[in-house]
Protein backbone atom coordinates (compact mmCIF):
# COMPACT_ATOMS: atom_id res chain seq x y z
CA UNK A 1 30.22 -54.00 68.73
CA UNK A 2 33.06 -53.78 66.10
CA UNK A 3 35.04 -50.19 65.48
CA UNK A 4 34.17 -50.64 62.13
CA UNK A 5 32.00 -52.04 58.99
CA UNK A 6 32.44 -51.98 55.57
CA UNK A 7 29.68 -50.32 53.57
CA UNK A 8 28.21 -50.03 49.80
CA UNK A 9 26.03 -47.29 48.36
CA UNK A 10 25.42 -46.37 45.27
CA UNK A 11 24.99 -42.69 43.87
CA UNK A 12 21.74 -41.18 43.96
CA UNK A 13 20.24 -38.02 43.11
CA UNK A 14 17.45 -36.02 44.17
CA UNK A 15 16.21 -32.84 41.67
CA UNK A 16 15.41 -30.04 43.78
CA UNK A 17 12.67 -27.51 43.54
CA UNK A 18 15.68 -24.86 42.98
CA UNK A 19 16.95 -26.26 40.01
CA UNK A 20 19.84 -27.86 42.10
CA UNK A 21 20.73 -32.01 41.73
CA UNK A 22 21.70 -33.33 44.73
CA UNK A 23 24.68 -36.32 44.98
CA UNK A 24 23.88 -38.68 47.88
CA UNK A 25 24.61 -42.38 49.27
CA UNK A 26 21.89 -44.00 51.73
CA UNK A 27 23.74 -46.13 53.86
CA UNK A 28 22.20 -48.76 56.76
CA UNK A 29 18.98 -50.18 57.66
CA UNK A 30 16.13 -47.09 56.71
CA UNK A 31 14.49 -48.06 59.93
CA UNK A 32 17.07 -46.73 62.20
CA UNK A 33 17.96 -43.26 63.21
CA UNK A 34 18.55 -41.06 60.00
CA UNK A 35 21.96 -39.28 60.43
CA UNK A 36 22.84 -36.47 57.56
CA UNK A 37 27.03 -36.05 57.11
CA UNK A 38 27.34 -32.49 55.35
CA UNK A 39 31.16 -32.83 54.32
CA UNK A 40 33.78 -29.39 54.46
CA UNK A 41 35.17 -27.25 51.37
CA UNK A 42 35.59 -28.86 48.20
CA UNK A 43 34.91 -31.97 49.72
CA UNK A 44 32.61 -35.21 48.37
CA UNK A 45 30.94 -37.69 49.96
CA UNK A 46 33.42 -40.22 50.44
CA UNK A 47 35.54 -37.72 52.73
CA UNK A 48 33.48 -39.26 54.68
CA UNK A 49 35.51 -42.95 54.72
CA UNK A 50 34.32 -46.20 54.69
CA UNK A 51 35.68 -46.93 58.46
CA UNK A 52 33.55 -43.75 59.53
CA UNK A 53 30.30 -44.39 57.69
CA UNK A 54 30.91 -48.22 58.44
CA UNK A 55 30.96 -47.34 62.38
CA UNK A 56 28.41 -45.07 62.51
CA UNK A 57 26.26 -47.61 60.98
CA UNK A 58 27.38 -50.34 63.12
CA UNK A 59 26.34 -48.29 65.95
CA UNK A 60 22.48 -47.92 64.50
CA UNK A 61 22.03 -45.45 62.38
CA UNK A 62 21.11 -44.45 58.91
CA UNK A 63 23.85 -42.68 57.41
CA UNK A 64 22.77 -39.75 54.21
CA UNK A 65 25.95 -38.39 52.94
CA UNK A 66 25.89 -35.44 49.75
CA UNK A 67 27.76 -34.37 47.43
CA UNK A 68 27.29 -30.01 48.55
CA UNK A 69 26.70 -28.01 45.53
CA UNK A 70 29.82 -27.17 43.24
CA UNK A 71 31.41 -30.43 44.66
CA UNK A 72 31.26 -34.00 43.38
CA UNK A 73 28.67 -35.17 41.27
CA UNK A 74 25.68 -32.56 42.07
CA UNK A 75 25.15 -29.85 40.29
CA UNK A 76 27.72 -27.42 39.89
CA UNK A 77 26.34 -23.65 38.99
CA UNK A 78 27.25 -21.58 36.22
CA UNK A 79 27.87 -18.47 37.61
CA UNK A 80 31.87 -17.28 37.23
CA UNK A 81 34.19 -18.02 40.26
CA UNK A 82 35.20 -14.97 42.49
CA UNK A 83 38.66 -13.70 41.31
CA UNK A 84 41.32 -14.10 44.07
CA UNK A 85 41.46 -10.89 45.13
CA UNK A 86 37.59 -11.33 46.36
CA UNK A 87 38.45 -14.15 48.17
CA UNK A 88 41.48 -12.51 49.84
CA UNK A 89 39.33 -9.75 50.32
CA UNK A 90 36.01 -11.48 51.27
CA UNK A 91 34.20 -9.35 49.13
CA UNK A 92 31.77 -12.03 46.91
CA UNK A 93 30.33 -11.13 43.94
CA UNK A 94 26.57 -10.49 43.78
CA UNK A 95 25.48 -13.76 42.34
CA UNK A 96 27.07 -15.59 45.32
CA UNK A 97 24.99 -18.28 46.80
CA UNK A 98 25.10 -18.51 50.64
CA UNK A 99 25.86 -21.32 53.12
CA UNK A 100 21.51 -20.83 53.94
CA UNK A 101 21.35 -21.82 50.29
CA UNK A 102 23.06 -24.90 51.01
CA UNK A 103 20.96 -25.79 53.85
CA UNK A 104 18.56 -25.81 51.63
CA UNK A 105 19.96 -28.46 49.30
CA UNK A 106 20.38 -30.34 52.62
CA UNK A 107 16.80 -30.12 53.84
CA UNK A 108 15.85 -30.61 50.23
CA UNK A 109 17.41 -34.31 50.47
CA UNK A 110 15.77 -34.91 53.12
CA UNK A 111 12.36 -34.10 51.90
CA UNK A 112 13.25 -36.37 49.00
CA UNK A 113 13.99 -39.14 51.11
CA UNK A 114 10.87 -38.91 53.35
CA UNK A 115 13.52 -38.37 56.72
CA UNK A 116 11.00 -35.91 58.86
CA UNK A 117 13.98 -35.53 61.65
CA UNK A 118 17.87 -36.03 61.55
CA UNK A 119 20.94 -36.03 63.60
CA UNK A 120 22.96 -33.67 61.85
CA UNK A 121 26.63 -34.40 61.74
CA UNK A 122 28.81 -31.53 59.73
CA UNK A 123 32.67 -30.57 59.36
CA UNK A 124 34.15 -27.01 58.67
CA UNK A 125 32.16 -25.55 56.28
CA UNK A 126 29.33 -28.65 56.51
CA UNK A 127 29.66 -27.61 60.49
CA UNK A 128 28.75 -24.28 59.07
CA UNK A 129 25.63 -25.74 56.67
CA UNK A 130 24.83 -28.02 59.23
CA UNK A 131 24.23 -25.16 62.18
CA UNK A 132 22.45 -22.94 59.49
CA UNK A 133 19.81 -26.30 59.44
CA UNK A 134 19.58 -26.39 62.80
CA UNK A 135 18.85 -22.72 63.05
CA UNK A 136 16.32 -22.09 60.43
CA UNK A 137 14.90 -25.62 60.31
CA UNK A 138 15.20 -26.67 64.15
CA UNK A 139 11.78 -28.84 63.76
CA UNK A 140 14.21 -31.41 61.63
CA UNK A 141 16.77 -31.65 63.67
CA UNK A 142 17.31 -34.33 66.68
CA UNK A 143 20.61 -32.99 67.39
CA UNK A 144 23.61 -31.43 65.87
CA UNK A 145 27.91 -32.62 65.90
CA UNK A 146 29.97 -29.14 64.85
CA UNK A 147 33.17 -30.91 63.73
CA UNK A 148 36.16 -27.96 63.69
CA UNK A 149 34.27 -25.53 62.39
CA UNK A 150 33.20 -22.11 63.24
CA UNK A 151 30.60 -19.06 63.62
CA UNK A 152 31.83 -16.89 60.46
CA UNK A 153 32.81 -14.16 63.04
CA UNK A 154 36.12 -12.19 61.39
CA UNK A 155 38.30 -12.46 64.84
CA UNK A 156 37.54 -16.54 65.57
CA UNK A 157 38.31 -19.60 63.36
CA UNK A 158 40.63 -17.82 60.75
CA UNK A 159 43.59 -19.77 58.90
CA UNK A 160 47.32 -19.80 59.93
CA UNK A 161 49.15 -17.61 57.61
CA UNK A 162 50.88 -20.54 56.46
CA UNK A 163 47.92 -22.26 55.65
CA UNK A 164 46.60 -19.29 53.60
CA UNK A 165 49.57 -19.32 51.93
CA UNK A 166 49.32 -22.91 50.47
CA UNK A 167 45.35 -22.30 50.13
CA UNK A 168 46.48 -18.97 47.65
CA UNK A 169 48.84 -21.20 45.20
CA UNK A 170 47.66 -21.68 41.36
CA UNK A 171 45.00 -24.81 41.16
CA UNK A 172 45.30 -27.61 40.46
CA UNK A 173 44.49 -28.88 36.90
CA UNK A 174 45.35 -32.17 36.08
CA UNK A 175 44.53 -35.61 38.94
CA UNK A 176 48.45 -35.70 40.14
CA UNK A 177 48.37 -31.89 40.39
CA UNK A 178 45.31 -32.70 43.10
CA UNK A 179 46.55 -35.24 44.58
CA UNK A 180 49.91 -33.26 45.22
CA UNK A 181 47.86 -30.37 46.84
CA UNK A 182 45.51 -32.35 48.87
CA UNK A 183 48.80 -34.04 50.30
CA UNK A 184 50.68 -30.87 50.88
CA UNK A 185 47.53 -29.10 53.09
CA UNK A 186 46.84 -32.17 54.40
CA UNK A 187 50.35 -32.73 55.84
CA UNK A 188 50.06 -28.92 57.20
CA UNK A 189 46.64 -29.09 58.70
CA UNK A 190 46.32 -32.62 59.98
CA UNK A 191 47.98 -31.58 63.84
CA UNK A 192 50.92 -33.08 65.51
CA UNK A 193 48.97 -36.21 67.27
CA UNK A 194 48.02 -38.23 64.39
CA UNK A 195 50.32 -38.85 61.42
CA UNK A 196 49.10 -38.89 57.85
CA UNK A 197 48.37 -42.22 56.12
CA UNK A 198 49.86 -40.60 52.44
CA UNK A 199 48.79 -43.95 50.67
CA UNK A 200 44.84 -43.41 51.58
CA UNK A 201 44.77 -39.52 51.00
CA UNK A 202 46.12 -40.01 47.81
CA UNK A 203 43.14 -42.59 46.85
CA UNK A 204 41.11 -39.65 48.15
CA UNK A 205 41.98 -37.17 46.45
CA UNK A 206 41.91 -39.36 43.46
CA UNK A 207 38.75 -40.25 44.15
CA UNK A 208 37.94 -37.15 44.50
CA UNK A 209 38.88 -36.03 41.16
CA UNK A 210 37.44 -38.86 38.89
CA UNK A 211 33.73 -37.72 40.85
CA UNK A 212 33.88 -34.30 39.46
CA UNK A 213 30.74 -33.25 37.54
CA UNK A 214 32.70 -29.83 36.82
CA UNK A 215 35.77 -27.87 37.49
CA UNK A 216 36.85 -28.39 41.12
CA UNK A 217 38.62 -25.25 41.39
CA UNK A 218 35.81 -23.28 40.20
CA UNK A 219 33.21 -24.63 42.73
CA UNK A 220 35.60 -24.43 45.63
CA UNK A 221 35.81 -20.55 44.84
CA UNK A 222 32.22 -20.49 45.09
CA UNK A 223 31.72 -22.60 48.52
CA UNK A 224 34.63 -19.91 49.82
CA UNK A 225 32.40 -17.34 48.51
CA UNK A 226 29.30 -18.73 50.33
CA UNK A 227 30.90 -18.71 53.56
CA UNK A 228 31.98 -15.01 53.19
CA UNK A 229 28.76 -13.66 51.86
CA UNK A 230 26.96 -15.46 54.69
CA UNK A 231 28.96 -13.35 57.07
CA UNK A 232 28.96 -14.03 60.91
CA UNK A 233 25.88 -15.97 61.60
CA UNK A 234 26.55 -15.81 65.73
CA UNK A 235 22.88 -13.84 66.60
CA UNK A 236 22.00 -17.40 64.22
CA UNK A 237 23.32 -19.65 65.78
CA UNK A 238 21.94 -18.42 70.07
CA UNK A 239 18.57 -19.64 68.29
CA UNK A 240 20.14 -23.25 67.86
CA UNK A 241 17.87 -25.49 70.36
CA UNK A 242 18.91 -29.29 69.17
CA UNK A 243 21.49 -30.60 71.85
CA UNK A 244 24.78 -29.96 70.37
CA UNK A 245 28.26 -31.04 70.30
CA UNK A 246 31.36 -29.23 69.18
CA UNK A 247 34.78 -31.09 68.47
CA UNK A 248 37.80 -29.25 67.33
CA UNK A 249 41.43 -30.14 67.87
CA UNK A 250 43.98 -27.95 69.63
CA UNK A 251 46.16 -27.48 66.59
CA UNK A 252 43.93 -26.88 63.66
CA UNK A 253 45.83 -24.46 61.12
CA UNK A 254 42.77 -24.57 58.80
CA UNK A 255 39.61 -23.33 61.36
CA UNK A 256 41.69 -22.06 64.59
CA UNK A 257 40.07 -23.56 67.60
CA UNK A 258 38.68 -20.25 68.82
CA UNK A 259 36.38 -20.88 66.19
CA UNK A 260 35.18 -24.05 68.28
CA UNK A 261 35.23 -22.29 71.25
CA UNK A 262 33.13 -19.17 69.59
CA UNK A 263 30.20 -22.12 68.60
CA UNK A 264 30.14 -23.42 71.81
CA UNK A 265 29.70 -19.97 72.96
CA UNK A 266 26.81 -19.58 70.56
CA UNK A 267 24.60 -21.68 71.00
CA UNK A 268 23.17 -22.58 74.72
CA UNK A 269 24.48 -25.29 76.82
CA UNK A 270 26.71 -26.96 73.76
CA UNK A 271 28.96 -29.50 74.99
CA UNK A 272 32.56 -28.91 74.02
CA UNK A 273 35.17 -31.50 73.42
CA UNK A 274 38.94 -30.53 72.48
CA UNK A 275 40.99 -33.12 70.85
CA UNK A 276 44.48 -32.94 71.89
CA UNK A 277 47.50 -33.20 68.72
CA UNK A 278 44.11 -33.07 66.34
CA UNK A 279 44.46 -30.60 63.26
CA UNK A 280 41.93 -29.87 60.57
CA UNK A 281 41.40 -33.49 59.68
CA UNK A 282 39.83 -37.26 60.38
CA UNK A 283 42.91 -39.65 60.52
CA UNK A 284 41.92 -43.45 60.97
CA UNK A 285 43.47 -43.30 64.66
CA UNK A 286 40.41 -40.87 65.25
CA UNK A 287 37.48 -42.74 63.61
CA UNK A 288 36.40 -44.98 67.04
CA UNK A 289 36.78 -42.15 69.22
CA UNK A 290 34.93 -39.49 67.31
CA UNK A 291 32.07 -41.89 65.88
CA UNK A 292 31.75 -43.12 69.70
CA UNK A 293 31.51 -39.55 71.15
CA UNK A 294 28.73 -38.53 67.97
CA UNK A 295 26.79 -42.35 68.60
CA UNK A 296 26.68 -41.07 72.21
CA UNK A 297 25.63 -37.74 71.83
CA UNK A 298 22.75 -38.88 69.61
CA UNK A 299 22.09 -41.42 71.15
CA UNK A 300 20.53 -39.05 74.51
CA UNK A 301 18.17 -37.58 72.45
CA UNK A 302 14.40 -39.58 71.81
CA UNK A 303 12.40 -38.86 69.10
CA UNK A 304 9.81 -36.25 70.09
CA UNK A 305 11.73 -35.52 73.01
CA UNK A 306 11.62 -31.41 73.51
CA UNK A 307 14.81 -30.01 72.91
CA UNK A 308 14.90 -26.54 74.11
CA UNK A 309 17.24 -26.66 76.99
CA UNK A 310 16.68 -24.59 80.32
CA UNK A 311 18.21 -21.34 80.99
């Protein structure tokens, strides 16, 4: 079966009962295995890559990715950005919108596309979203990947100092200003194992960019400020029943692997899996190996099969 396959969708949107316009792109043949990808802060849909959609389809699934709220081309909301001293902080303001709000938008997708059950697949904050589904909405859920994220808990999962640093510098404003500061975290974050291709995160970030519907700096204050108002979600997460998997890296500077280890601690019988020399980030080198582990994972679970586990 090859590593990879190149893969086409085009944007498509789905109005929501809330008001909210949802960015996605259906990928694969509809009748296989749905599979949602809920993508991390101030991230699109085509963080998820070509090589990673491409393999997960190869391997026989139907790949959903979104655009989140305040990200790409779905709606972003008009309610002011926190001020940086909330987000340093963590004190929202009262309009926030919370990371249950974006499971909604989720779920709401999946309504739209007639997908009754899903293998959920989410990173950082979409590992956040993506065990809020699987909590509140567990009858939808075949079974749920936690890429390096974490529970929202205050003493797990918190940024280096050195990465708050560089997350704390002015916005950017202009597409080489964006592509300079996705390259400069990137570069911090990605771990020692796996070197950066600059060339291809550049074309992100780009990318990126040209698919705002609004101002990226704006909605990335918001998604910060959903995570904070939703507060530590561990009680949550213990009701979690789909089988899960949790994969973090030993050297993420973004979501510190204690956060990894504080899911798995969560929710009941999770498998864990700790990539050695892997940061906060999906380098090519990684693709095969992670898409093999998640193809695997779902893969053990049957539709209609119970999924509550034994004590």
């Amino acid at each position: 079966m090859p590593e990879t396959s190149a893969v086409e969708s085009a944007d498509q949107y789905a109005t929501l009962p809330s008001g909210m316009t949802i960015c996605f792109r259906d990928f694969g043949d509809k009748a296989d295995p749905a599979m949602l990808l809920v993508a991390g802060l101030g991230e699109d849909l085509t963080f998820w890559t070509d090589s990673f959609v491409g393999s997960l389809v190869a391997r026989g699934f139907r790949v959903v990715a979104i655009d989140n709220r305040d990200v790409g081309r779905s709606t972003f909301v008009t309610a002011p950005p926190p001020a940086l001293w909330r987000q340093i902080t963590a004190r929202p303001r009262g309009d926030a919108y919370t990371l249950a709000d974006m499971a909604q938008d989720a779920v709401g997708v999946l309504d739209h596309l007639g997908i009754s059950r899903v293998h959920l697949v989410g990173r950082s904050m979409g590992g956040m979203i993506a065990q809020t589904i699987a909590a509140t909405a567990p009858d939808r859920v075949l079974s749920l990947t936690s890429l390096y994220s974490t529970t929202g808990a205050r003493k797990v999962g918190q940024p280096a100092l050195s990465t708050l640093r560089l997350l704390a510098a002015p916005p950017a404003r202009t597409r080489t200003e964006a592509v300079r500061a996705h390259l400069r975290l990137t570069r911090h974050i990605a771990g020692v194992g796996y070197p950066v291709d600059d060339a291809a995160e550049a074309a992100l970030a780009a990318r990126g960019w040209d698919r705002s519907a609004g101002d990226p700096a704006a909605g990335t204050a918001r998604q910060i400020q959903a995570i904070q108002r939703s507060g530590d979600r561990t009680a949550q997460l213990s009701a979690i029943t789909a089988p899960t998997l949790v994969i973090h890296g030993d050297r993420d500077l973004l979501v510190h692997p204690s956060g990894g280890v504080a899911t798995v601690r969560a929710i009941r019988s999770a498998q864990h899996v700790v990539i050695p020399g892997m940061g906060h980030h999906l380098p090519e080198a990684l693709v095969a190996p992670v898409t093999i582990r998640i193809s695997q994972h779902a893969n053990r679970v049957g539709e209609g099969r119970n999924h509550v586990r034994n004590s």
